[in-house]
PDB file of N, CA and C in Angstrom:
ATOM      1  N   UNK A   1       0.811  -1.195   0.000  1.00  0.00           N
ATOM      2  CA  UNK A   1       0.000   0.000   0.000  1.00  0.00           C
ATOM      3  C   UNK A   1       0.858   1.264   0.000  1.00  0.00           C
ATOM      4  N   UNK A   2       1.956   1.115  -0.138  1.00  0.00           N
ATOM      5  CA  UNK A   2       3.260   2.209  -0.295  1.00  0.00           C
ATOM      6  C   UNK A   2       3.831   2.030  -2.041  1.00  0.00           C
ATOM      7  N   UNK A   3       3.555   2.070  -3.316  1.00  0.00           N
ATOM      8  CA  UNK A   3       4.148   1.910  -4.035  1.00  0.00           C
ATOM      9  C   UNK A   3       5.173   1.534  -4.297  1.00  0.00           C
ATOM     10  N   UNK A   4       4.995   0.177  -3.724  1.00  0.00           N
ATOM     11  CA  UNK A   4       6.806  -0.412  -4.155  1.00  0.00           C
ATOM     12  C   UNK A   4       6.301  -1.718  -3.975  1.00  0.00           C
ATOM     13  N   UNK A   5       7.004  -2.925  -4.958  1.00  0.00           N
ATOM     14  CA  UNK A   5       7.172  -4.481  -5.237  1.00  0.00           C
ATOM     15  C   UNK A   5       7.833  -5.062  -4.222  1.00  0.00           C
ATOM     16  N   UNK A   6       7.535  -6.266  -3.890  1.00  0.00           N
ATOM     17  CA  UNK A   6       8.701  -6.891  -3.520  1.00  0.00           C
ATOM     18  C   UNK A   6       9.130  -7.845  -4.729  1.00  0.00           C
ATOM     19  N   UNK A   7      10.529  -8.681  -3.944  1.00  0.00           N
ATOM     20  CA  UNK A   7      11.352  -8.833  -5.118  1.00  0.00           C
ATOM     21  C   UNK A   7      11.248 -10.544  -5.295  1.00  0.00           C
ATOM     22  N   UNK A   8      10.823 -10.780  -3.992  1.00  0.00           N
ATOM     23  CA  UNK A   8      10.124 -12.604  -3.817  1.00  0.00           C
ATOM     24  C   UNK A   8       8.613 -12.669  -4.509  1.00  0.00           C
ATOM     25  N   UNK A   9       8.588 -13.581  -5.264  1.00  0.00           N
ATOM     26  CA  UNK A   9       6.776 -13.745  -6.477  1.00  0.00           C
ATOM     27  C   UNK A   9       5.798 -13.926  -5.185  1.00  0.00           C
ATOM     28  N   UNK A  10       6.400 -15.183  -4.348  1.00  0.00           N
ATOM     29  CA  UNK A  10       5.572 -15.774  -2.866  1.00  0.00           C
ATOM     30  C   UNK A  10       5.093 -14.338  -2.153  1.00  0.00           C
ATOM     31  N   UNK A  11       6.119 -13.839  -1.742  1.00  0.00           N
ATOM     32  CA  UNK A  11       5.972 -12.635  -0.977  1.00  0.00           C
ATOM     33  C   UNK A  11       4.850 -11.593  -1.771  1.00  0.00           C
ATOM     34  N   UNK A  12       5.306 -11.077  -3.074  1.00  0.00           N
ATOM     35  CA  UNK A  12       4.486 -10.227  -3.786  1.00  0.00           C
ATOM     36  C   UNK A  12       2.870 -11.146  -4.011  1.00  0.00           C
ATOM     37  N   UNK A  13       2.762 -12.107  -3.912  1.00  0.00           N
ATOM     38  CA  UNK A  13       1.352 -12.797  -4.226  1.00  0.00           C
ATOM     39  C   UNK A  13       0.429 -12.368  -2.502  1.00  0.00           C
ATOM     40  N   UNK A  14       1.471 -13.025  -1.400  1.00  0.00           N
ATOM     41  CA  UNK A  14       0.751 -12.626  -0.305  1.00  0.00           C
ATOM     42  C   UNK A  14       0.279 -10.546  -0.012  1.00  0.00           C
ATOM     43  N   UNK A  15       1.610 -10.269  -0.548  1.00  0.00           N
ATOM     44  CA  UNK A  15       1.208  -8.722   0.100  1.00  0.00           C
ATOM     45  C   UNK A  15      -0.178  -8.260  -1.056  1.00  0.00           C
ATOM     46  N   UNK A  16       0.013  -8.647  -2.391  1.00  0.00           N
ATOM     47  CA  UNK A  16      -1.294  -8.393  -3.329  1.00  0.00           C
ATOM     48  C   UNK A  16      -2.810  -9.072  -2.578  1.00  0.00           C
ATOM     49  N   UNK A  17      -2.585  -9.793  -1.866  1.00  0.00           N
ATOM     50  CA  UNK A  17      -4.353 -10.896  -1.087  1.00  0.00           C
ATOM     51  C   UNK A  17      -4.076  -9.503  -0.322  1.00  0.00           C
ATOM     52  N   UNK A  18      -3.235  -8.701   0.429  1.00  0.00           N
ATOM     53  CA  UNK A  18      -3.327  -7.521   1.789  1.00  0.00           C
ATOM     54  C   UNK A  18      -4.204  -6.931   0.862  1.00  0.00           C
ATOM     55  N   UNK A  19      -3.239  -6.391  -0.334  1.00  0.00           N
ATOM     56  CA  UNK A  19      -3.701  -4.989  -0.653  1.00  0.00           C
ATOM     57  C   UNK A  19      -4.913  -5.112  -1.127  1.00  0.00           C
ATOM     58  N   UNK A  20      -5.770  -6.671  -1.896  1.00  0.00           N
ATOM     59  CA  UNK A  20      -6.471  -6.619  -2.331  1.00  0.00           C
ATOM     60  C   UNK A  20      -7.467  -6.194  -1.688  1.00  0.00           C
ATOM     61  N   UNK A  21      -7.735  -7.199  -0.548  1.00  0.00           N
ATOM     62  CA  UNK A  21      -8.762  -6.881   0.549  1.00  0.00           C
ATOM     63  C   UNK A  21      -8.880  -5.582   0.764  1.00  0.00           C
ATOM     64  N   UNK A  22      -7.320  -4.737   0.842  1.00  0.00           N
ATOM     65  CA  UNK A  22      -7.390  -3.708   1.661  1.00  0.00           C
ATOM     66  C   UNK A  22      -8.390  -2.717   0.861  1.00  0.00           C
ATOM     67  N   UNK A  23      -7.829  -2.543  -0.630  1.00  0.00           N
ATOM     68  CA  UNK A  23      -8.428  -1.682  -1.475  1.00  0.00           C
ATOM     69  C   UNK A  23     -10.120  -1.867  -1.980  1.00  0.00           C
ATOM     70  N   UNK A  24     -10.288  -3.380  -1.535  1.00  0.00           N
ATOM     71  CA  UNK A  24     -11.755  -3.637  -1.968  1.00  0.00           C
ATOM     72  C   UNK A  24     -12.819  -3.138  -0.555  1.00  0.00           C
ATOM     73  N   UNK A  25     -11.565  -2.606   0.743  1.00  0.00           N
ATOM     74  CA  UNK A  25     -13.019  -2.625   1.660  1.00  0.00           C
ATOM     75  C   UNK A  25     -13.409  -1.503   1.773  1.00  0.00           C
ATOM     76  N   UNK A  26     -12.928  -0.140   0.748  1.00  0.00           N
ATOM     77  CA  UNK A  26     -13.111   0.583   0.559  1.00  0.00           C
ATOM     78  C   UNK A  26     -12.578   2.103   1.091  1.00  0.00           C
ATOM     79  N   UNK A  27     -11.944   1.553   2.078  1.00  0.00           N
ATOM     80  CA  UNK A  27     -11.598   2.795   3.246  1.00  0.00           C
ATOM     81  C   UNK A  27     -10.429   3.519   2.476  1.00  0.00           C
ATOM     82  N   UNK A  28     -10.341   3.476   1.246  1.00  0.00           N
ATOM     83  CA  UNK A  28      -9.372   4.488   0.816  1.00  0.00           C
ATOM     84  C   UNK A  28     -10.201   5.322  -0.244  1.00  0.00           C
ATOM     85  N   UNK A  29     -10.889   5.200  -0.503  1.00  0.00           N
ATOM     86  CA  UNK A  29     -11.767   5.843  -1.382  1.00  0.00           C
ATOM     87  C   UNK A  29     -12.135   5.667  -2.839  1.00  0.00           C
ATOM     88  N   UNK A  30     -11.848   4.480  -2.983  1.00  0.00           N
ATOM     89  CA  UNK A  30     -11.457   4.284  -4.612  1.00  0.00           C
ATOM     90  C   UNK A  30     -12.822   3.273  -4.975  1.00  0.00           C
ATOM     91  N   UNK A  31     -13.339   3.344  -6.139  1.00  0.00           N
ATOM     92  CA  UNK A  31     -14.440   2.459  -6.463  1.00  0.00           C
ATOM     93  C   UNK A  31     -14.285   1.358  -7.490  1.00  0.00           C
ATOM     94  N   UNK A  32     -12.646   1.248  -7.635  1.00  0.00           N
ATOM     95  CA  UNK A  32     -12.540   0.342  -8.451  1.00  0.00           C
ATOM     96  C   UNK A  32     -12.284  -1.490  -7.937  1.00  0.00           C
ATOM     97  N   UNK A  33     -13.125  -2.271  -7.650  1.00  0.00           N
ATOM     98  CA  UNK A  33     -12.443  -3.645  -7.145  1.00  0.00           C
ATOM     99  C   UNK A  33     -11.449  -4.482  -7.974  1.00  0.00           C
ATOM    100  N   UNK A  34     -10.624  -5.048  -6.851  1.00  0.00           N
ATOM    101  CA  UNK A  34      -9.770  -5.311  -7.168  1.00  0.00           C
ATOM    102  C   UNK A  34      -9.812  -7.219  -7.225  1.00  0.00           C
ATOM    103  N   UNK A  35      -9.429  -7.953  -8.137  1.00  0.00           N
ATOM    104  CA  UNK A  35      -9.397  -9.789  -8.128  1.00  0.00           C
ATOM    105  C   UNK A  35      -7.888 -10.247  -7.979  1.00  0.00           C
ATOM    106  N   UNK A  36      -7.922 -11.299  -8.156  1.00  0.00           N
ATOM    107  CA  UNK A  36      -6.631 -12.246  -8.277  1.00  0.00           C
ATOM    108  C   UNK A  36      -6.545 -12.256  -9.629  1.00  0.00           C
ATOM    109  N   UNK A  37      -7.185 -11.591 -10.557  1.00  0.00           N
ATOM    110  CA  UNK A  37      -7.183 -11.319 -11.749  1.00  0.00           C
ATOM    111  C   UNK A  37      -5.931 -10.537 -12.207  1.00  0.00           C
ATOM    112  N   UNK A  38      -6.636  -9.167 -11.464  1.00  0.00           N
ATOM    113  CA  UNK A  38      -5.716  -8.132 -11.481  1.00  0.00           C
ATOM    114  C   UNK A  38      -4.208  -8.311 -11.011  1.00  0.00           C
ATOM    115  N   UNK A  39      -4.041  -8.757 -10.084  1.00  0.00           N
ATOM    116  CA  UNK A  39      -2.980  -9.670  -9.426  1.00  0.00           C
ATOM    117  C   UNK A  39      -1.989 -10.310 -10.103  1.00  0.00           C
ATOM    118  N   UNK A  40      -2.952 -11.526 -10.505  1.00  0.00           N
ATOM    119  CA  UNK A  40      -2.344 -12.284 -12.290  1.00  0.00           C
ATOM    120  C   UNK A  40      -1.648 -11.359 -13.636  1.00  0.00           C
ATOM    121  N   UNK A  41      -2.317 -10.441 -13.085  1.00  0.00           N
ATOM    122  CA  UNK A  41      -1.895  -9.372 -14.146  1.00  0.00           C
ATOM    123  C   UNK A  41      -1.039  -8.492 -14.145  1.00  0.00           C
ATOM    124  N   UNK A  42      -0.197  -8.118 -12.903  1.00  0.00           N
ATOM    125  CA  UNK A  42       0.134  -7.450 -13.076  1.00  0.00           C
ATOM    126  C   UNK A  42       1.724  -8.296 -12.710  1.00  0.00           C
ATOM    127  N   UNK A  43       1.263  -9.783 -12.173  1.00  0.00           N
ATOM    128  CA  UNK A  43       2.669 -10.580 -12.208  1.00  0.00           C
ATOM    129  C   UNK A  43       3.443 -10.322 -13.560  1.00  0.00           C
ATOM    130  N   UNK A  44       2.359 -11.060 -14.694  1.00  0.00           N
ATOM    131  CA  UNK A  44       2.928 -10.959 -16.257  1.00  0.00           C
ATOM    132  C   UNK A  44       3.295  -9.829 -16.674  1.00  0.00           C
ATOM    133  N   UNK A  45       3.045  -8.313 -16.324  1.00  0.00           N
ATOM    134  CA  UNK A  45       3.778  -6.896 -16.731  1.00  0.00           C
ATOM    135  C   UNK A  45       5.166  -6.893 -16.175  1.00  0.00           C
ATOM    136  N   UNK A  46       5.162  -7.864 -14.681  1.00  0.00           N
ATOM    137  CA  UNK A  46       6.801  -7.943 -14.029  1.00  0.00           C
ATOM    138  C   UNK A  46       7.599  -8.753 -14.461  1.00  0.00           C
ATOM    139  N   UNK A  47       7.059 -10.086 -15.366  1.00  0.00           N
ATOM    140  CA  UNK A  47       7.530 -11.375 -15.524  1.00  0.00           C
ATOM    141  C   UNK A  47       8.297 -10.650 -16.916  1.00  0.00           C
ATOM    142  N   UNK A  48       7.124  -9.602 -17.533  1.00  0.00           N
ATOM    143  CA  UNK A  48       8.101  -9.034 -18.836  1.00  0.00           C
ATOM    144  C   UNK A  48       8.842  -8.124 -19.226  1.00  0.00           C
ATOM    145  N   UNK A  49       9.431  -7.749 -18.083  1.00  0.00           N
ATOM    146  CA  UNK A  49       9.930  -6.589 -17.852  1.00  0.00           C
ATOM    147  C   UNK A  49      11.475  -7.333 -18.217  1.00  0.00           C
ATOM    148  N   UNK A  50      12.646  -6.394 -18.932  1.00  0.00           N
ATOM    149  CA  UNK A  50      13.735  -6.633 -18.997  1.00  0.00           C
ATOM    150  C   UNK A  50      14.711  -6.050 -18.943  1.00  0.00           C
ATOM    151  N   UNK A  51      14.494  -5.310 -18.196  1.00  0.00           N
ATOM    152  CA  UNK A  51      15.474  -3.999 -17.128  1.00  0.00           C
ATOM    153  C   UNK A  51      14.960  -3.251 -16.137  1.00  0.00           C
ATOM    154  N   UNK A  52      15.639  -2.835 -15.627  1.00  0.00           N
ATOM    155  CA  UNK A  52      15.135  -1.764 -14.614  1.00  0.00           C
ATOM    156  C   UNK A  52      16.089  -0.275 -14.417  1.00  0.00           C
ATOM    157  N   UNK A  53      15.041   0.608 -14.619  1.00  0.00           N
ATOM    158  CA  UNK A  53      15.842   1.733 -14.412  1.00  0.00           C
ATOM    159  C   UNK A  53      16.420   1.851 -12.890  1.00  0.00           C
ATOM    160  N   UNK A  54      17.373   2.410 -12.725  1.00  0.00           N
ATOM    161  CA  UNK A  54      17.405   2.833 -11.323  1.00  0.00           C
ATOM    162  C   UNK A  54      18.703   3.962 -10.783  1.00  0.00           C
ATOM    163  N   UNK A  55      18.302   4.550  -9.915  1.00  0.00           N
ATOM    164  CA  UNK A  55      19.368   5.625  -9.816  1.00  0.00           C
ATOM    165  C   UNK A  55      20.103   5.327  -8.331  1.00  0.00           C
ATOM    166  N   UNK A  56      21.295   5.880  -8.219  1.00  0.00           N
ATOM    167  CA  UNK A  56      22.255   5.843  -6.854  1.00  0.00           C
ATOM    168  C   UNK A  56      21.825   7.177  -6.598  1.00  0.00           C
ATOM    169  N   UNK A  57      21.292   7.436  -5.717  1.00  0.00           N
ATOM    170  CA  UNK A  57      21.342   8.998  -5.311  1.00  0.00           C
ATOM    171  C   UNK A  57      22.299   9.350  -4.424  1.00  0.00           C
ATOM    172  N   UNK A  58      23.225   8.434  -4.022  1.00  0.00           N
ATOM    173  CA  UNK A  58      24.832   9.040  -3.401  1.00  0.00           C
ATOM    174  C   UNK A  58      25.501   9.507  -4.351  1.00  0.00           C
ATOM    175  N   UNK A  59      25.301   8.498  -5.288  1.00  0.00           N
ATOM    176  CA  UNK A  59      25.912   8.865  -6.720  1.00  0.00           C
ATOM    177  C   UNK A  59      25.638  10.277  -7.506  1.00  0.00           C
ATOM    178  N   UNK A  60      24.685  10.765  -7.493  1.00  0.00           N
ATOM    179  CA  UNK A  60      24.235  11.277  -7.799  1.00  0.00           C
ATOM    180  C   UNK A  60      24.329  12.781  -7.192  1.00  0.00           C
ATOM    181  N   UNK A  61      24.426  12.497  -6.275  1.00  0.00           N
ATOM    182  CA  UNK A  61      24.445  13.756  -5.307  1.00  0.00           C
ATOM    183  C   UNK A  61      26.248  14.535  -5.833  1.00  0.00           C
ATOM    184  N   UNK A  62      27.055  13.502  -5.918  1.00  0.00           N
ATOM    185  CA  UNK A  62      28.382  13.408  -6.208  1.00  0.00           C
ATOM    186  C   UNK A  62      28.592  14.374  -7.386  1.00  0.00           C
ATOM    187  N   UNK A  63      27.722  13.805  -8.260  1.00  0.00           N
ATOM    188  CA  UNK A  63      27.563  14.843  -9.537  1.00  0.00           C
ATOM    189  C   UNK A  63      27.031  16.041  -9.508  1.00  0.00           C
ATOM    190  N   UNK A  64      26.194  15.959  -8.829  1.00  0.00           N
ATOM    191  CA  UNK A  64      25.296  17.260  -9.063  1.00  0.00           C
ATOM    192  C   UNK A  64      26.845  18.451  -8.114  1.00  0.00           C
ATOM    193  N   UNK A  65      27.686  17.862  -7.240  1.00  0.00           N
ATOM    194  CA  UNK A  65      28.180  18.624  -6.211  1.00  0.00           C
ATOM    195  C   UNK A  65      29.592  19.354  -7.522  1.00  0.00           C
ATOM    196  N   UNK A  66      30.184  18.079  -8.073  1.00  0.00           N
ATOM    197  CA  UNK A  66      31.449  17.737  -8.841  1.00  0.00           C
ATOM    198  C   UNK A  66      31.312  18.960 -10.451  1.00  0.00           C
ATOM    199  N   UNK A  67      30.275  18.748 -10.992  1.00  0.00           N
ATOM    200  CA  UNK A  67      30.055  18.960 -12.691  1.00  0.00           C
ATOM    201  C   UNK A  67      29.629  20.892 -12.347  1.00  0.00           C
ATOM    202  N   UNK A  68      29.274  21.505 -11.673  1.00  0.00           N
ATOM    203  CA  UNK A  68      29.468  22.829 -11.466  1.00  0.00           C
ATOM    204  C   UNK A  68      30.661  23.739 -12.164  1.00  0.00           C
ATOM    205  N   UNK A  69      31.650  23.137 -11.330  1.00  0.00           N
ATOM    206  CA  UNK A  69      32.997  23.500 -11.539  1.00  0.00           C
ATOM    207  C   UNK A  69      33.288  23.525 -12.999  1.00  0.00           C
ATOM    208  N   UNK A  70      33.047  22.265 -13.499  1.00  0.00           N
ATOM    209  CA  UNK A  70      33.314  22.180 -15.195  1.00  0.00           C
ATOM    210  C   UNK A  70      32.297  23.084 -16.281  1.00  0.00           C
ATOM    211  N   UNK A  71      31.133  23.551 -15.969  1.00  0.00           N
ATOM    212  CA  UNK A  71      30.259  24.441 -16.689  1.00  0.00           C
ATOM    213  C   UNK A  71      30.953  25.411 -16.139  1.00  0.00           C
ATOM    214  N   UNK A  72      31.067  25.890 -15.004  1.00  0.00           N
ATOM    215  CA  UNK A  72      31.492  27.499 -14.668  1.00  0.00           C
ATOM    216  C   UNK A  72      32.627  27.399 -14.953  1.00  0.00           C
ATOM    217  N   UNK A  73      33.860  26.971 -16.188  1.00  0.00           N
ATOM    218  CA  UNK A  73      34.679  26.772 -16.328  1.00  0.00           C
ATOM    219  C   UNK A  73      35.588  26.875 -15.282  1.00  0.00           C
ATOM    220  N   UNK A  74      35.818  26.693 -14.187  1.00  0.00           N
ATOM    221  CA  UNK A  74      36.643  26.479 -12.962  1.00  0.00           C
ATOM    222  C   UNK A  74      37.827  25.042 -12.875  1.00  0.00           C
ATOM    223  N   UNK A  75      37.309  24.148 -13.368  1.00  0.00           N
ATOM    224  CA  UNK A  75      37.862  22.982 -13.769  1.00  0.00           C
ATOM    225  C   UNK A  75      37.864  22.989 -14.742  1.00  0.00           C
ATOM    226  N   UNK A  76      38.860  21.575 -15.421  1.00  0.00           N
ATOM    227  CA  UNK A  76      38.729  21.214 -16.998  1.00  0.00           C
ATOM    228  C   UNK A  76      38.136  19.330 -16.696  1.00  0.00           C
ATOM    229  N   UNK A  77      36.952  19.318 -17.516  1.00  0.00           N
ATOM    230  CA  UNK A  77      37.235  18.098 -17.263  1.00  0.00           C
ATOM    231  C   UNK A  77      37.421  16.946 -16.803  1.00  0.00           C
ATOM    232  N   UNK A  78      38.486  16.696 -17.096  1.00  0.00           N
ATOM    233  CA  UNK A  78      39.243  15.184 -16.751  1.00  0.00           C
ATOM    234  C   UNK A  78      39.730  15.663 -15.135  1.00  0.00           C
ATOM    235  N   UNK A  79      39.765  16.652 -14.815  1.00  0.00           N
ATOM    236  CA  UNK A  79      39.484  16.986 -13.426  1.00  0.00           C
ATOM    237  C   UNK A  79      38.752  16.660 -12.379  1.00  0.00           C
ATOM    238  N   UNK A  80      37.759  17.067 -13.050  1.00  0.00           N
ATOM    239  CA  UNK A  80      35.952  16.699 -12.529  1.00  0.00           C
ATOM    240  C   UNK A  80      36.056  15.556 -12.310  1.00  0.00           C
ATOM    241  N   UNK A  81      36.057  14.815 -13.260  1.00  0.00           N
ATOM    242  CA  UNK A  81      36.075  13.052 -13.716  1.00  0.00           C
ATOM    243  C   UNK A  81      36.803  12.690 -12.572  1.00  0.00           C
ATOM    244  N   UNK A  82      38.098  13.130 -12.237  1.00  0.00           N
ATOM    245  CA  UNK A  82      39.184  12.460 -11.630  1.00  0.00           C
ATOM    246  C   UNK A  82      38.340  12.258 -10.213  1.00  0.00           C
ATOM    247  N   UNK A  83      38.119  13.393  -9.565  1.00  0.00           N
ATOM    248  CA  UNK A  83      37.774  13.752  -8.255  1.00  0.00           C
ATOM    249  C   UNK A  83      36.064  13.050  -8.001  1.00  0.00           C
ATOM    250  N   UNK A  84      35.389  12.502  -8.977  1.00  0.00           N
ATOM    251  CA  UNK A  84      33.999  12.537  -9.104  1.00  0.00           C
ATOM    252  C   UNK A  84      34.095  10.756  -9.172  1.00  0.00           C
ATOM    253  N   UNK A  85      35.340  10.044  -9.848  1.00  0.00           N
ATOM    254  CA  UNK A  85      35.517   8.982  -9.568  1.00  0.00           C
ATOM    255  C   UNK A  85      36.626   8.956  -8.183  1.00  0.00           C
ATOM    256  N   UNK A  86      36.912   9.176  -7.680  1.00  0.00           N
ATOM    257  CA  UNK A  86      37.690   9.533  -6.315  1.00  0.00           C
ATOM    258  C   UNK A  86      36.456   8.998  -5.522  1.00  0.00           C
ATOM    259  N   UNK A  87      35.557   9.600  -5.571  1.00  0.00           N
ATOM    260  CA  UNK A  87      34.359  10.373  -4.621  1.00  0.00           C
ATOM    261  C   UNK A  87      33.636   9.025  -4.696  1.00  0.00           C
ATOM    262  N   UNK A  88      33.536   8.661  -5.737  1.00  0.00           N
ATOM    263  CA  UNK A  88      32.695   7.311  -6.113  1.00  0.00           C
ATOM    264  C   UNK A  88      32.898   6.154  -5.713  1.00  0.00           C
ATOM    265  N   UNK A  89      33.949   5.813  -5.630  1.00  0.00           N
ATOM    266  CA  UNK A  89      34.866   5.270  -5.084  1.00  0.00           C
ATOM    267  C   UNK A  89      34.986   5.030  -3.929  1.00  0.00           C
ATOM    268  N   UNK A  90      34.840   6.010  -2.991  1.00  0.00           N
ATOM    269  CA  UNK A  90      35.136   5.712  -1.550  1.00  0.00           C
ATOM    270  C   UNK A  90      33.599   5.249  -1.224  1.00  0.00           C
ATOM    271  N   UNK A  91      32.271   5.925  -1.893  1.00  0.00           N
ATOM    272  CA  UNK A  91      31.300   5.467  -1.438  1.00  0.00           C
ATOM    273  C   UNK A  91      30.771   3.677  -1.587  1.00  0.00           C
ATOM    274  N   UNK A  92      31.809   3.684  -2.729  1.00  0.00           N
ATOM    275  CA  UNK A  92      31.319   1.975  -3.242  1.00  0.00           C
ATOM    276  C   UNK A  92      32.176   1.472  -2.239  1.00  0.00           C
ATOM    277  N   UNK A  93      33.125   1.646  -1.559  1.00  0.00           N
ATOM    278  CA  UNK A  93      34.164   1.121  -0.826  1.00  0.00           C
ATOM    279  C   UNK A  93      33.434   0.647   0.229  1.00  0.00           C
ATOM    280  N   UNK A  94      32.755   1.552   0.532  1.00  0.00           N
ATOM    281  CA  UNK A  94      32.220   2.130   2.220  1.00  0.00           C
ATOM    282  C   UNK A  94      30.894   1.316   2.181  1.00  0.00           C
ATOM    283  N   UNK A  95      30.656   0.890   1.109  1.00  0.00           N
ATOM    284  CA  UNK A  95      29.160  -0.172   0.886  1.00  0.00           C
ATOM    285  C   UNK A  95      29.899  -1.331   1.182  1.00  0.00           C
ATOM    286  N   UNK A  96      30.641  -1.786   0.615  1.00  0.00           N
ATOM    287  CA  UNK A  96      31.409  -3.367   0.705  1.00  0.00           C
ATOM    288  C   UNK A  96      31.547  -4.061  -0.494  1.00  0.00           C
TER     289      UNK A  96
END
């Protein structure tokens, strides 16, 4: 009931019987019911899925902090890069 999958089918089949109930007893406001239909259905949209986007937002943060310097011409570059894989680096380290 938080927008997000799990990553076990077992697991995602039980939390879909929660949500089903949950969303069919109405207390959220919605008038659409929900089956093991829908359920079924939305396994096969996951079963065909063949990537996943996804972002590091440590990563990310890294860049947004690093690539400044190189538009406001302050750095060149392979500068940026250097220090931005530096940076990257210690965080993948620090994961394991």
């Amino acid at each position: 009931m938080c927008d997000g999958l799990t990553v076990n089918r077992e697991a995602l089949k039980q939390a879909a019987k929660t949500a089903v109930d949950y969303y069919n007893a109405g207390s959220n406001g919605t008038r659409k019911k929900y089956s093991e239909e829908t359920v079924n259905d939305l396994e096969k949209v996951i079963l065909n899925c063949s990537r996943m986007n996804s972002v590091d937002s440590e990563i990310n943060l890294i860049l947004i902090e690093e690539m400044p310097a190189y538009f406001l011409g302050q750095k060149d570059l392979d500068d940026v890069i250097k220090i931005a894989q530096d940076r990257v680096q210690k965080v993948l380290g620090e994961r394991g």
